[in-house]
PDB file of N, CA and C in Angstrom:
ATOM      1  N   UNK A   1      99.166 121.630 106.801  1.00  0.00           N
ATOM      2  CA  UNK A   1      98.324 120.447 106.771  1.00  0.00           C
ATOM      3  C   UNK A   1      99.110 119.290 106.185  1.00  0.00           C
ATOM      4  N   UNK A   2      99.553 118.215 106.895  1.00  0.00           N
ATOM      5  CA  UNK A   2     100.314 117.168 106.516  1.00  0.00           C
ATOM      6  C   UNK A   2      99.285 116.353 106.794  1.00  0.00           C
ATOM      7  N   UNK A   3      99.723 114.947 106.414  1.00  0.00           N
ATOM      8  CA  UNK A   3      99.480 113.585 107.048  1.00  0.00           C
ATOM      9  C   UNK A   3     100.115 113.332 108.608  1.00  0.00           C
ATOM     10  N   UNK A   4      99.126 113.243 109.423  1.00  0.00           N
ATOM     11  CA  UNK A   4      99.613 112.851 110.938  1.00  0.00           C
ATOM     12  C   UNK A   4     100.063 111.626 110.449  1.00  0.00           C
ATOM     13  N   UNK A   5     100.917 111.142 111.982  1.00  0.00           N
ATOM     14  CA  UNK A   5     101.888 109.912 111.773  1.00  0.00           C
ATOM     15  C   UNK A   5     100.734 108.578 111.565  1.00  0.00           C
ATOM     16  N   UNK A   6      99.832 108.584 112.513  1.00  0.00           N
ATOM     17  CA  UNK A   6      98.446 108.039 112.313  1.00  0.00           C
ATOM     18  C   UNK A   6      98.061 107.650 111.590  1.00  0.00           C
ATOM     19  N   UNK A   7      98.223 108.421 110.566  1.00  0.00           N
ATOM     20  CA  UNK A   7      97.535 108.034 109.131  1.00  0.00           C
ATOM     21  C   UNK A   7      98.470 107.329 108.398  1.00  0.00           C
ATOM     22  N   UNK A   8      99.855 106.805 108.358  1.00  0.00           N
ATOM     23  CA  UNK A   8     100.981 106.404 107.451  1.00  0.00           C
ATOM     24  C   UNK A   8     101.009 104.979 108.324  1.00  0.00           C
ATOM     25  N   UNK A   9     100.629 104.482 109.339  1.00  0.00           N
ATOM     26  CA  UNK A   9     101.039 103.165 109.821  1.00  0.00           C
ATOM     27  C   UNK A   9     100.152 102.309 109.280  1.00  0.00           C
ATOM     28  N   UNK A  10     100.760 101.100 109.560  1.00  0.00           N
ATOM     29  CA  UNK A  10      99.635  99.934 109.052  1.00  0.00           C
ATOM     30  C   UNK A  10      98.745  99.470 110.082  1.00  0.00           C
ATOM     31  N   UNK A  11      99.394  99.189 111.291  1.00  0.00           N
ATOM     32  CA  UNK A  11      98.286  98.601 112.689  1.00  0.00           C
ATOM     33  C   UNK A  11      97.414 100.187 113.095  1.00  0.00           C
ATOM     34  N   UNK A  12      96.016  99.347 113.213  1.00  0.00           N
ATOM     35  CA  UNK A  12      95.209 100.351 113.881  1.00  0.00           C
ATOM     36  C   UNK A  12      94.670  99.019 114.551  1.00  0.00           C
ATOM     37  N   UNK A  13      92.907 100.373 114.730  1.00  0.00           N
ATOM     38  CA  UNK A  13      92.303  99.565 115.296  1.00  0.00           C
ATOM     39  C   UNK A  13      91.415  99.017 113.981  1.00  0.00           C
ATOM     40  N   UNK A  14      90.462  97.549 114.847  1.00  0.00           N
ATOM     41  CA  UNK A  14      90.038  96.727 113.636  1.00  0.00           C
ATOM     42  C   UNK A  14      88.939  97.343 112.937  1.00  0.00           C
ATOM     43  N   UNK A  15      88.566  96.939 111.735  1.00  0.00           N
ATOM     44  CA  UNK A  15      87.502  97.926 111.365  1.00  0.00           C
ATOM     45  C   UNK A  15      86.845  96.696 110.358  1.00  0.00           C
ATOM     46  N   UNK A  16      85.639  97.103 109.657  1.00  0.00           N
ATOM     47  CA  UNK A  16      84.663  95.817 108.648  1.00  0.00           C
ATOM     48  C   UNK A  16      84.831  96.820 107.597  1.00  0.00           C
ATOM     49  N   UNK A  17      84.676  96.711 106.352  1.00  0.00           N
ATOM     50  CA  UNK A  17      84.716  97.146 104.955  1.00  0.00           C
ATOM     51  C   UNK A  17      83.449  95.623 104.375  1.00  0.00           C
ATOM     52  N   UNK A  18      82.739  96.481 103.552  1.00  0.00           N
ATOM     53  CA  UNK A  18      81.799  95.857 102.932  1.00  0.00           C
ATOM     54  C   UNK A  18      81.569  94.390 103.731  1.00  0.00           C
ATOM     55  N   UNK A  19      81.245  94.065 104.986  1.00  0.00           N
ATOM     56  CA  UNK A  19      80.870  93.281 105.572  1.00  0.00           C
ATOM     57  C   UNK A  19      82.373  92.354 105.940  1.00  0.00           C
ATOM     58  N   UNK A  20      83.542  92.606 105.610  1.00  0.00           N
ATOM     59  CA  UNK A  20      84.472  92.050 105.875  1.00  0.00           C
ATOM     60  C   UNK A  20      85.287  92.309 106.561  1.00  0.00           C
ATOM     61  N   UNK A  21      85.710  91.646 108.017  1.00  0.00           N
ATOM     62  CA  UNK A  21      86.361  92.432 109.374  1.00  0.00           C
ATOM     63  C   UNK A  21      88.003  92.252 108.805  1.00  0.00           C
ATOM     64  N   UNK A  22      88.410  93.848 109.061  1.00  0.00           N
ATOM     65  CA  UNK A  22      89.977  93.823 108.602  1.00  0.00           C
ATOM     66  C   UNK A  22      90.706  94.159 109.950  1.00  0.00           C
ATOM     67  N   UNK A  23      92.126  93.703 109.916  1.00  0.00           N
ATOM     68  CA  UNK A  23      92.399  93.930 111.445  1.00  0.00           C
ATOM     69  C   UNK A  23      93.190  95.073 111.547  1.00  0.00           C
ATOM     70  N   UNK A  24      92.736  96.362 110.540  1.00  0.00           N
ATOM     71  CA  UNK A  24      93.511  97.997 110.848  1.00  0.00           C
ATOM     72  C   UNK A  24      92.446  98.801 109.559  1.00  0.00           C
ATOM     73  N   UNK A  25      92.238  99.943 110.686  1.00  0.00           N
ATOM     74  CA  UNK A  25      91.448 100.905 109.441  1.00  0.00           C
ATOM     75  C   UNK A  25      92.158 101.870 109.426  1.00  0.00           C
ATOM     76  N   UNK A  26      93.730 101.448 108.998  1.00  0.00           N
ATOM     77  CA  UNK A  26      94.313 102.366 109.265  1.00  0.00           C
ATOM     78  C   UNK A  26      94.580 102.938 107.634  1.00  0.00           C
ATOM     79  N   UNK A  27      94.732 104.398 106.987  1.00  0.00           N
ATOM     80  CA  UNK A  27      94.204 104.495 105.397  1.00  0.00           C
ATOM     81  C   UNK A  27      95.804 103.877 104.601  1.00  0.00           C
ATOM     82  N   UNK A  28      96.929 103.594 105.207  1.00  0.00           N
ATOM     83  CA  UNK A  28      97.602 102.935 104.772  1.00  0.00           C
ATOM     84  C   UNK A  28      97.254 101.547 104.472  1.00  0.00           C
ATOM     85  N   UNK A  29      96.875 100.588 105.432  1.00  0.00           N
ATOM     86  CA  UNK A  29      96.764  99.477 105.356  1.00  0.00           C
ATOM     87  C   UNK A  29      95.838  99.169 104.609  1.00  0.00           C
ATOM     88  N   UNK A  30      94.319  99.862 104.275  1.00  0.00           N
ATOM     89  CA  UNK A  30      93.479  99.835 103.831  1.00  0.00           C
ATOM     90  C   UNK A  30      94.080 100.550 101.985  1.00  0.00           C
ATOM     91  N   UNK A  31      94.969 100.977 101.457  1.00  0.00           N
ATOM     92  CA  UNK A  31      95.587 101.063 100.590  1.00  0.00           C
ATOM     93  C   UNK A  31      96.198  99.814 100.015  1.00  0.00           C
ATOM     94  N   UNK A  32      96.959  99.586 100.956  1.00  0.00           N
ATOM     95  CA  UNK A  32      97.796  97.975 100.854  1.00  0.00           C
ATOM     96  C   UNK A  32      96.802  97.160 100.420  1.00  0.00           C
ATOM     97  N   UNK A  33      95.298  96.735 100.835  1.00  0.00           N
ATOM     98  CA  UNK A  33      94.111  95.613 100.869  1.00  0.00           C
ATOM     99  C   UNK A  33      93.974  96.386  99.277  1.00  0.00           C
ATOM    100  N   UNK A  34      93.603  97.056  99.234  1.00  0.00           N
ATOM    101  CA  UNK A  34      92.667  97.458  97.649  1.00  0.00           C
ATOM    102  C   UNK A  34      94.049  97.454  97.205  1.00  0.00           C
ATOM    103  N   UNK A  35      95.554  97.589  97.229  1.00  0.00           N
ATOM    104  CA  UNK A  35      96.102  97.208  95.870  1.00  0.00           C
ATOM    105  C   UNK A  35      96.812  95.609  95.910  1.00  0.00           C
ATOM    106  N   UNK A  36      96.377  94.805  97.188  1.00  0.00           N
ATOM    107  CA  UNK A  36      96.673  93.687  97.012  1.00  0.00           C
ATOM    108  C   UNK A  36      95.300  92.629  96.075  1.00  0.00           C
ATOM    109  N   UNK A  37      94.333  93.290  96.563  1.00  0.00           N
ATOM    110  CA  UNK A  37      92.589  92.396  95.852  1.00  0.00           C
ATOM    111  C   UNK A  37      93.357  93.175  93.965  1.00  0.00           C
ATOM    112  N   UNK A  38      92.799  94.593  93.785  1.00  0.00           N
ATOM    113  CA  UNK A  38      93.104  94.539  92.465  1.00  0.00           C
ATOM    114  C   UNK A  38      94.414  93.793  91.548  1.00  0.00           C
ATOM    115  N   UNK A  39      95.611  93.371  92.416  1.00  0.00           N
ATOM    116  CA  UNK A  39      97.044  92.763  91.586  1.00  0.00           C
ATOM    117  C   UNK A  39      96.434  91.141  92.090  1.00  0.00           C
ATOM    118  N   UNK A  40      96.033  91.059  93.082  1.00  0.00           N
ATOM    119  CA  UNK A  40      95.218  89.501  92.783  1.00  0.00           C
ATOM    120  C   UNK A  40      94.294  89.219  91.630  1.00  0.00           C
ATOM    121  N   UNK A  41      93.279  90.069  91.234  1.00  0.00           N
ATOM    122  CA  UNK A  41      92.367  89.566  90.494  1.00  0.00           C
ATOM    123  C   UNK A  41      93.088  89.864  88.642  1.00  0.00           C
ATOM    124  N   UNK A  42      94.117  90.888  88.833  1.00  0.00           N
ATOM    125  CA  UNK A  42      94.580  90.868  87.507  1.00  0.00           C
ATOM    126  C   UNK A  42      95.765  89.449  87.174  1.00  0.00           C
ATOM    127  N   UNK A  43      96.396  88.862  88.598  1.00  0.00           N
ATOM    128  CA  UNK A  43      96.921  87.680  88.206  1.00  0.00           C
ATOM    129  C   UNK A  43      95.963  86.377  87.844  1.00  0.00           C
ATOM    130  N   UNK A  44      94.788  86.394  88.373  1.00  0.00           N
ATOM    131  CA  UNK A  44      93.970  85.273  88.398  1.00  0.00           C
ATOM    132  C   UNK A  44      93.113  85.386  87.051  1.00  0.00           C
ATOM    133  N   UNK A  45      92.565  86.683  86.414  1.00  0.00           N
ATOM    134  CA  UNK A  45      92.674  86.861  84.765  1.00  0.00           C
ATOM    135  C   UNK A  45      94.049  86.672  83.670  1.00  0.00           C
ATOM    136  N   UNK A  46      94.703  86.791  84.043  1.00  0.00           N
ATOM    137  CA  UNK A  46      96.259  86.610  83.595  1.00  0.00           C
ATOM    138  C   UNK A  46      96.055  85.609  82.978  1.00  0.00           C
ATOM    139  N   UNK A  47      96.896  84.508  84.312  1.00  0.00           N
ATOM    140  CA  UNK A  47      96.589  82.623  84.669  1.00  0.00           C
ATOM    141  C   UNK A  47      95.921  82.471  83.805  1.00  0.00           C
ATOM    142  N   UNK A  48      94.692  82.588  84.032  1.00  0.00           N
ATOM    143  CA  UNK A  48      93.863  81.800  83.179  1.00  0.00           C
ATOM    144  C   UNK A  48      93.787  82.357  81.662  1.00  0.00           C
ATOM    145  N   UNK A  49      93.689  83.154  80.949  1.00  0.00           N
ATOM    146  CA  UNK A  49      94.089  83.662  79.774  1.00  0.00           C
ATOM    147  C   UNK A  49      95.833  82.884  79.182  1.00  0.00           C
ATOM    148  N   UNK A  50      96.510  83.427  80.173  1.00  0.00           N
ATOM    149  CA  UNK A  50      97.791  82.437  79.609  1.00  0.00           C
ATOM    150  C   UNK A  50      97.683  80.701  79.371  1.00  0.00           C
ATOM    151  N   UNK A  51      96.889  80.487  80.258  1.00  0.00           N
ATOM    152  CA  UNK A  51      96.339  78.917  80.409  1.00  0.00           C
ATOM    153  C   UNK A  51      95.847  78.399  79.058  1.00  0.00           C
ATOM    154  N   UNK A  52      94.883  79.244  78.955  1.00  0.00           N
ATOM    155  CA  UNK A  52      93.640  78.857  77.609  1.00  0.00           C
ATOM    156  C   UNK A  52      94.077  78.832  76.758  1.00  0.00           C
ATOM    157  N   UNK A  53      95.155  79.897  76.206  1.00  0.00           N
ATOM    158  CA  UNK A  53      95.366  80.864  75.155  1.00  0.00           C
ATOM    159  C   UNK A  53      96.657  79.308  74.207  1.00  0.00           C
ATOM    160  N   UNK A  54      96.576  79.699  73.332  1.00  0.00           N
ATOM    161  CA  UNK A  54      97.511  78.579  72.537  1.00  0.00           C
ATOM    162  C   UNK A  54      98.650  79.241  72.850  1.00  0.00           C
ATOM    163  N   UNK A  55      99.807  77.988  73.146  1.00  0.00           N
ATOM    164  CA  UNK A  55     101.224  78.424  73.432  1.00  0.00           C
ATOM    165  C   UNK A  55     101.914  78.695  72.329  1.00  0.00           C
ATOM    166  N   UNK A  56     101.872  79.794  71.733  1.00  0.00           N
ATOM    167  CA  UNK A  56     102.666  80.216  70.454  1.00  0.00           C
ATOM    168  C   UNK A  56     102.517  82.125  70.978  1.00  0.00           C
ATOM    169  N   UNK A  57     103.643  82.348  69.747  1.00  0.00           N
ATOM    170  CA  UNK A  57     103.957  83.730  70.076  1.00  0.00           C
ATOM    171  C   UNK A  57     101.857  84.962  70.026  1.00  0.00           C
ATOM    172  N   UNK A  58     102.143  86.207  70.719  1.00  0.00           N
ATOM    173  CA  UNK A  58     100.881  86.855  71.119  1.00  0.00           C
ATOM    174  C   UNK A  58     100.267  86.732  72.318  1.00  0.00           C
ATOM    175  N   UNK A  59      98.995  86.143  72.379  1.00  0.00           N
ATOM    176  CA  UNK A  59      98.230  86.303  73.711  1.00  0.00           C
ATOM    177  C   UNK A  59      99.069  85.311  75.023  1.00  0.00           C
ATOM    178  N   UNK A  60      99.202  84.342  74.724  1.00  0.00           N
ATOM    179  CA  UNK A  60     100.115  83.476  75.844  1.00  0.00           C
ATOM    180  C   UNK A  60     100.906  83.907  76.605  1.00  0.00           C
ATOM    181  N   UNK A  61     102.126  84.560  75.478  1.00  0.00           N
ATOM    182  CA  UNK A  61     103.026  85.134  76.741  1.00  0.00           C
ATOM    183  C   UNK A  61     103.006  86.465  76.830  1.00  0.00           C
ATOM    184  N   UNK A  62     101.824  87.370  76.669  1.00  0.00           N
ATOM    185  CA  UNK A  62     101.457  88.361  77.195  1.00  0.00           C
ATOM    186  C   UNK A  62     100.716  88.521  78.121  1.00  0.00           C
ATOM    187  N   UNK A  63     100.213  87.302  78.274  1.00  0.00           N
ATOM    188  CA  UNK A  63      99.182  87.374  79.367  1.00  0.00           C
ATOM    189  C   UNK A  63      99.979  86.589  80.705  1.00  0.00           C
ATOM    190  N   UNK A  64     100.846  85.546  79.969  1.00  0.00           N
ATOM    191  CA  UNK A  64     102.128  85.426  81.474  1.00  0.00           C
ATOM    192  C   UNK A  64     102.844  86.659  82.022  1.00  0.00           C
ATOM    193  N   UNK A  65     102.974  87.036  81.092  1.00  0.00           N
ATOM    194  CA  UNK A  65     103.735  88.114  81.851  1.00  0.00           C
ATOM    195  C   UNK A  65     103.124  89.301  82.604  1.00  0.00           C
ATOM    196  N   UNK A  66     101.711  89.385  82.612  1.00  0.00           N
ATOM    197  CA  UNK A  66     101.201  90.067  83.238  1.00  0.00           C
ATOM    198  C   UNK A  66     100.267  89.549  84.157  1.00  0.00           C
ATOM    199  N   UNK A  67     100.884  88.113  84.350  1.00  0.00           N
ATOM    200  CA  UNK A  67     100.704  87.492  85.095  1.00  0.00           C
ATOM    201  C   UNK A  67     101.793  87.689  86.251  1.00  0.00           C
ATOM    202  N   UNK A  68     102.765  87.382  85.820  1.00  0.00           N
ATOM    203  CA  UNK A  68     104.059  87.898  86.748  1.00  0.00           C
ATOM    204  C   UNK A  68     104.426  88.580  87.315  1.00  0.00           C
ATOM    205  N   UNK A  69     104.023  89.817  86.643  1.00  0.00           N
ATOM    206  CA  UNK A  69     104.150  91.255  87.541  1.00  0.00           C
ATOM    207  C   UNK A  69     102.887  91.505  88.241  1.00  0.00           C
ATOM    208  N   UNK A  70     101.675  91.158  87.778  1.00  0.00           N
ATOM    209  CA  UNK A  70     100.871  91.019  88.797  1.00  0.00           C
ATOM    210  C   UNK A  70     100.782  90.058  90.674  1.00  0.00           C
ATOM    211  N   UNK A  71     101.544  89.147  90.051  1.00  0.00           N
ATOM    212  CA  UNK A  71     101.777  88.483  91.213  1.00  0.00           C
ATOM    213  C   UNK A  71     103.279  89.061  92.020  1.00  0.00           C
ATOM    214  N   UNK A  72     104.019  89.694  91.294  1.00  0.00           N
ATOM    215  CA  UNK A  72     104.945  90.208  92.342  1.00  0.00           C
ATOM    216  C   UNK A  72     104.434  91.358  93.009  1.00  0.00           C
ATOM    217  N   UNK A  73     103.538  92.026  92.287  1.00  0.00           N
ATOM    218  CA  UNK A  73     102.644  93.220  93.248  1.00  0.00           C
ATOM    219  C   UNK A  73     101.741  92.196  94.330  1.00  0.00           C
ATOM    220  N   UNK A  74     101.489  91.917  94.147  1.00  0.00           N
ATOM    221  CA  UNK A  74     100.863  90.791  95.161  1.00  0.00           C
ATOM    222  C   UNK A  74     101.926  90.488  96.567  1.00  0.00           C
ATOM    223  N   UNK A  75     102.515  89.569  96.220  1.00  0.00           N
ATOM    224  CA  UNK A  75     103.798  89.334  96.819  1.00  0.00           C
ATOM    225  C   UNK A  75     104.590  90.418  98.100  1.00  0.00           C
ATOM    226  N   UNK A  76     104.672  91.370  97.250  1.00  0.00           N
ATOM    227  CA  UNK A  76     104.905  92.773  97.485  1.00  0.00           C
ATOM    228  C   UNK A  76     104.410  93.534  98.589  1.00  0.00           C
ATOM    229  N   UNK A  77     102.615  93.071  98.550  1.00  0.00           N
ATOM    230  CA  UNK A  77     101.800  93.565  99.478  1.00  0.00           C
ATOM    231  C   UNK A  77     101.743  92.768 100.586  1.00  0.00           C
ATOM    232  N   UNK A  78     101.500  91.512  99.892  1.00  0.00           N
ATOM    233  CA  UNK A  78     101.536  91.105 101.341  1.00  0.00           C
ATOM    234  C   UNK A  78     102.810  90.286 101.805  1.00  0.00           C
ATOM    235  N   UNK A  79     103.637  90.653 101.627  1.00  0.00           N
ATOM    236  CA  UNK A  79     105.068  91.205 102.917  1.00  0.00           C
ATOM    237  C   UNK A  79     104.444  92.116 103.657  1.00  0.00           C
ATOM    238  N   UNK A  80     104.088  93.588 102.648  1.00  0.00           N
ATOM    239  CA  UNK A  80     104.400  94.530 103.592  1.00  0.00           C
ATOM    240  C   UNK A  80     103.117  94.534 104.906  1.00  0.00           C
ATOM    241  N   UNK A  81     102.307  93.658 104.366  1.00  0.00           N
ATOM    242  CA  UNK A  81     100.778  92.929 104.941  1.00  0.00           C
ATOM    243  C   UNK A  81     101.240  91.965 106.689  1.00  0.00           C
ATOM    244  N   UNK A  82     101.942  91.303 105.972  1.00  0.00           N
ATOM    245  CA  UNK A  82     102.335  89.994 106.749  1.00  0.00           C
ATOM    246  C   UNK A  82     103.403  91.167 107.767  1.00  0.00           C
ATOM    247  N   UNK A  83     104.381  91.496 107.146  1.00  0.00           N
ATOM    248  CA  UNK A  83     105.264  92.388 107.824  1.00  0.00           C
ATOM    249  C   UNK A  83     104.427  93.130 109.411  1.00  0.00           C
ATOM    250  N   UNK A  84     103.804  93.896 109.249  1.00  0.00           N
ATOM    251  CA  UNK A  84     102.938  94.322 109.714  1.00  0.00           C
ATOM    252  C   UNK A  84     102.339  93.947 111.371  1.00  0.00           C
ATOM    253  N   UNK A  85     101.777  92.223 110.538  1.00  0.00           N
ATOM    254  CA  UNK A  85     101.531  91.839 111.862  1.00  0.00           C
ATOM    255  C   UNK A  85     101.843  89.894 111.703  1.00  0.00           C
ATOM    256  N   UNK A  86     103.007  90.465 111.917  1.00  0.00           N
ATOM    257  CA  UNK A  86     104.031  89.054 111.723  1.00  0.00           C
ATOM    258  C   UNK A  86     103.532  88.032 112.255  1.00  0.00           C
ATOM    259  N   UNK A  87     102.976  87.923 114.028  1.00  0.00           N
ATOM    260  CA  UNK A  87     103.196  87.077 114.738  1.00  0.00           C
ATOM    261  C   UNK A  87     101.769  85.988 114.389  1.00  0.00           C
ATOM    262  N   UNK A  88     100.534  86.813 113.352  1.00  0.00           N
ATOM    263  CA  UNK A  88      99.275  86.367 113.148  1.00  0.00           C
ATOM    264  C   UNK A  88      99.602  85.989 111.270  1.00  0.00           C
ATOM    265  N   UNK A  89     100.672  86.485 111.055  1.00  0.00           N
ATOM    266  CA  UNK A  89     100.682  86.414 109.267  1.00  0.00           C
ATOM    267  C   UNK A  89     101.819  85.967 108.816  1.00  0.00           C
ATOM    268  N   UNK A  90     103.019  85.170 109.552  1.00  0.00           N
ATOM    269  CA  UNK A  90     104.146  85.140 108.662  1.00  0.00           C
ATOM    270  C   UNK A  90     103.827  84.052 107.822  1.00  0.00           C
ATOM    271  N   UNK A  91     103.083  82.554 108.124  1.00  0.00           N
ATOM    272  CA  UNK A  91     102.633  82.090 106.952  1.00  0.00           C
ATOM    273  C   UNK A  91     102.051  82.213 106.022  1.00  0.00           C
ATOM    274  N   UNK A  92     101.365  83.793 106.339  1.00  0.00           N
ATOM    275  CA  UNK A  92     101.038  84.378 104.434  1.00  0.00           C
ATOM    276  C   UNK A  92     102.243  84.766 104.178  1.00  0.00           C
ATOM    277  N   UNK A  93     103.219  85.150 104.546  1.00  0.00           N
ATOM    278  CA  UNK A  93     104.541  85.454 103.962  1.00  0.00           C
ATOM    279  C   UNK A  93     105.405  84.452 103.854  1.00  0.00           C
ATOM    280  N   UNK A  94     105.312  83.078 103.932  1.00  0.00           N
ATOM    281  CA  UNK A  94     105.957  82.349 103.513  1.00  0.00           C
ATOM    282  C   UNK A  94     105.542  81.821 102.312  1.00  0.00           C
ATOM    283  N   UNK A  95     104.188  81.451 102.226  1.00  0.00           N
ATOM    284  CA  UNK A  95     103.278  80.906 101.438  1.00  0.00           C
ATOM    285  C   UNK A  95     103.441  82.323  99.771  1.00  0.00           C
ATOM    286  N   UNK A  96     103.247  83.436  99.838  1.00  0.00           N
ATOM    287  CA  UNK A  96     103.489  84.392  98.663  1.00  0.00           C
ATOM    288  C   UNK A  96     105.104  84.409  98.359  1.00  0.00           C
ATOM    289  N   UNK A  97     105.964  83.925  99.205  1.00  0.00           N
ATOM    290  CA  UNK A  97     107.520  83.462  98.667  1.00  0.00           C
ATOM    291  C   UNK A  97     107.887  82.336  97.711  1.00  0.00           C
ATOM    292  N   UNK A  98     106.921  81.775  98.711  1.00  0.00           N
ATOM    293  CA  UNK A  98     106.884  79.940  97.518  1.00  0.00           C
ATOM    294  C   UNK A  98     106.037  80.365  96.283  1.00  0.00           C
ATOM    295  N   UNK A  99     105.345  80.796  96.145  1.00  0.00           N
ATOM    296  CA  UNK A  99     104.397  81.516  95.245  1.00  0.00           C
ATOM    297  C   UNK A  99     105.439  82.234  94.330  1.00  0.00           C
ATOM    298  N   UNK A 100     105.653  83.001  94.324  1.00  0.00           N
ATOM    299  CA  UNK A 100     106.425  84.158  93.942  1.00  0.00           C
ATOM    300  C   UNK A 100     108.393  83.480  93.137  1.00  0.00           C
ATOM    301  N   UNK A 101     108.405  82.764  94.097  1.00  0.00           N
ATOM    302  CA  UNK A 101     109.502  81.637  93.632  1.00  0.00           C
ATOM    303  C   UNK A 101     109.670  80.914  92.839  1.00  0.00           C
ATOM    304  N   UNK A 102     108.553  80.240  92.608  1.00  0.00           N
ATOM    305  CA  UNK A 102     108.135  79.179  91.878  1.00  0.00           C
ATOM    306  C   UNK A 102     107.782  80.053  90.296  1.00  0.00           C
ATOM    307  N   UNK A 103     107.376  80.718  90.551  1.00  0.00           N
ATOM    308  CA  UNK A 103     107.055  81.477  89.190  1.00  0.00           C
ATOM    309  C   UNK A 103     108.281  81.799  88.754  1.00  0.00           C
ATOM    310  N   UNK A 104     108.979  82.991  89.355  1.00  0.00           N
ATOM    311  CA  UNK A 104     110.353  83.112  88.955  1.00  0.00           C
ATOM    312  C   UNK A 104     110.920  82.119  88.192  1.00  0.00           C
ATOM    313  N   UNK A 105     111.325  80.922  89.167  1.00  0.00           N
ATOM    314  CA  UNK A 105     112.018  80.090  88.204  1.00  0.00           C
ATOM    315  C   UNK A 105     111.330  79.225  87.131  1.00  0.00           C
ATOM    316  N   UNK A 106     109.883  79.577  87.039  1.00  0.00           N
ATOM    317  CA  UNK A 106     109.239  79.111  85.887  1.00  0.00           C
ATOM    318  C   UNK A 106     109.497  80.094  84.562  1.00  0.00           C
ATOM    319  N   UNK A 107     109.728  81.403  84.777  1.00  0.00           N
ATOM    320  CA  UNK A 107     109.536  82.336  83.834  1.00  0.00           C
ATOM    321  C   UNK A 107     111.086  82.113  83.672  1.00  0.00           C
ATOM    322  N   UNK A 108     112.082  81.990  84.376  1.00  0.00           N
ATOM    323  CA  UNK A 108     113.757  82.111  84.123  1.00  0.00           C
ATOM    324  C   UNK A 108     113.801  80.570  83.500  1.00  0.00           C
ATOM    325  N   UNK A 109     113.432  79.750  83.568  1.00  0.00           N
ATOM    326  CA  UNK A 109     113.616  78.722  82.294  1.00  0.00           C
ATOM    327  C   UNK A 109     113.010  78.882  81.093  1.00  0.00           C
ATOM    328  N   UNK A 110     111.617  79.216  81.510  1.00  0.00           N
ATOM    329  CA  UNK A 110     111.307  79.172  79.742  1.00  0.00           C
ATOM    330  C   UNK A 110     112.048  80.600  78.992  1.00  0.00           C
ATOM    331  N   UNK A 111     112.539  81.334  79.796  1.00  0.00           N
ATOM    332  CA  UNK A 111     113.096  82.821  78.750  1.00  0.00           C
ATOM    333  C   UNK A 111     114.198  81.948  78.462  1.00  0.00           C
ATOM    334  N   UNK A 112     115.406  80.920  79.384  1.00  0.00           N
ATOM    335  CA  UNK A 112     116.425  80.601  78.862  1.00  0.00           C
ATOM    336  C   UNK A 112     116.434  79.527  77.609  1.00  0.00           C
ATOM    337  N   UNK A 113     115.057  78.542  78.025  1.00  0.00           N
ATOM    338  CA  UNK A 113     115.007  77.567  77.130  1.00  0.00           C
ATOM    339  C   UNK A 113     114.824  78.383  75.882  1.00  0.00           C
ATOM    340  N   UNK A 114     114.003  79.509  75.740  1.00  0.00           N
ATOM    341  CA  UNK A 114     113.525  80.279  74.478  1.00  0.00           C
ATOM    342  C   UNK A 114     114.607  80.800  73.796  1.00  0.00           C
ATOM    343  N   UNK A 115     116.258  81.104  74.183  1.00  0.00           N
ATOM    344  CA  UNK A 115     116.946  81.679  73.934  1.00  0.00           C
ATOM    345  C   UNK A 115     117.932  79.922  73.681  1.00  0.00           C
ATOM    346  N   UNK A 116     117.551  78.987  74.283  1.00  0.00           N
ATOM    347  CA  UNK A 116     118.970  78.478  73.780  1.00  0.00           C
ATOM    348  C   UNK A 116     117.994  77.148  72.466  1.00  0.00           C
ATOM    349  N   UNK A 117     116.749  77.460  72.424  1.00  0.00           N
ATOM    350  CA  UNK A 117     115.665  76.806  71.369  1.00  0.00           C
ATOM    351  C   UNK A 117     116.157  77.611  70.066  1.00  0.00           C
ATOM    352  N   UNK A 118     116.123  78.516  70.408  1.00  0.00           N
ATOM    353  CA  UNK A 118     116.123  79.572  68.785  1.00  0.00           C
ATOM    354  C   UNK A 118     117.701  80.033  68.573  1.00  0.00           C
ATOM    355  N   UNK A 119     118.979  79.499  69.690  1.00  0.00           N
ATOM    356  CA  UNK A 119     120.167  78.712  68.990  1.00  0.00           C
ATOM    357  C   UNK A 119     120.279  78.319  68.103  1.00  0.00           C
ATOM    358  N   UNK A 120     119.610  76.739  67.906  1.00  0.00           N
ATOM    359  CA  UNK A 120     119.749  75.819  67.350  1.00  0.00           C
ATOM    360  C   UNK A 120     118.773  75.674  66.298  1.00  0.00           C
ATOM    361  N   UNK A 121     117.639  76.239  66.018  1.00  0.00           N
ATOM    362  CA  UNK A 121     117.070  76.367  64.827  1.00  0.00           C
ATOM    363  C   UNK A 121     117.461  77.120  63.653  1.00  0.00           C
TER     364      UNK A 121
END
């Protein structure tokens, strides 16, 4: 008893989940959706916790940073999302690059500024 090949692809046929039409019910792709919604909603608690939170050492940049890795799981998925079915999704895969980019080099300055700040103090 294995997994047929069937069951490991991402394109199927289309299917609705809780009133929402997805375009594969295939149990891969439908894996990919529930761990792209849960690493979305833990970046969008993140964000906003890092947002609120006073910029000093503790909650701030703990909650960026799990902001970050939440959004590269994101990122992550939907490539392998967009990948999938390129010719209807590569601008979600451009759009989670710029996304995903932009953070990067937000998090690679402030770690460098943090390291060349506490230089000079």
């Amino acid at each position: 008893m294995g997994l047929h090949w069937k069951e490991i692809q991402l394109t199927g046929n289309p299917t609705i989940v809780v009133g929402i039409p997805l375009p594969s019910g295939t149990l891969l792709f439908l894996a990919f959706v529930a761990l792209h919604i849960a690493a979305g909603l833990t970046a969008v608690i993140g964000g906003a916790v890092a947002m609120l939170a006073p910029k000093q050492p503790g909650r701030h940049p703990l909650a960026g940073t799990n902001y970050y890795w939440a959004l590269a799981v994101v990122f992550a998925t939907t490539s392998a999302l967009a990948f999938s079915r390129w010719s209807e999704d590569y601008h979600l895969f451009i759009l989670g690059l710029l996304c995903f980019v932009a953070a990067t080099i937000g998090r690679t300055a402030r770690q460098r500024l943090g390291r060349l700040g506490r230089a000079f103090t």
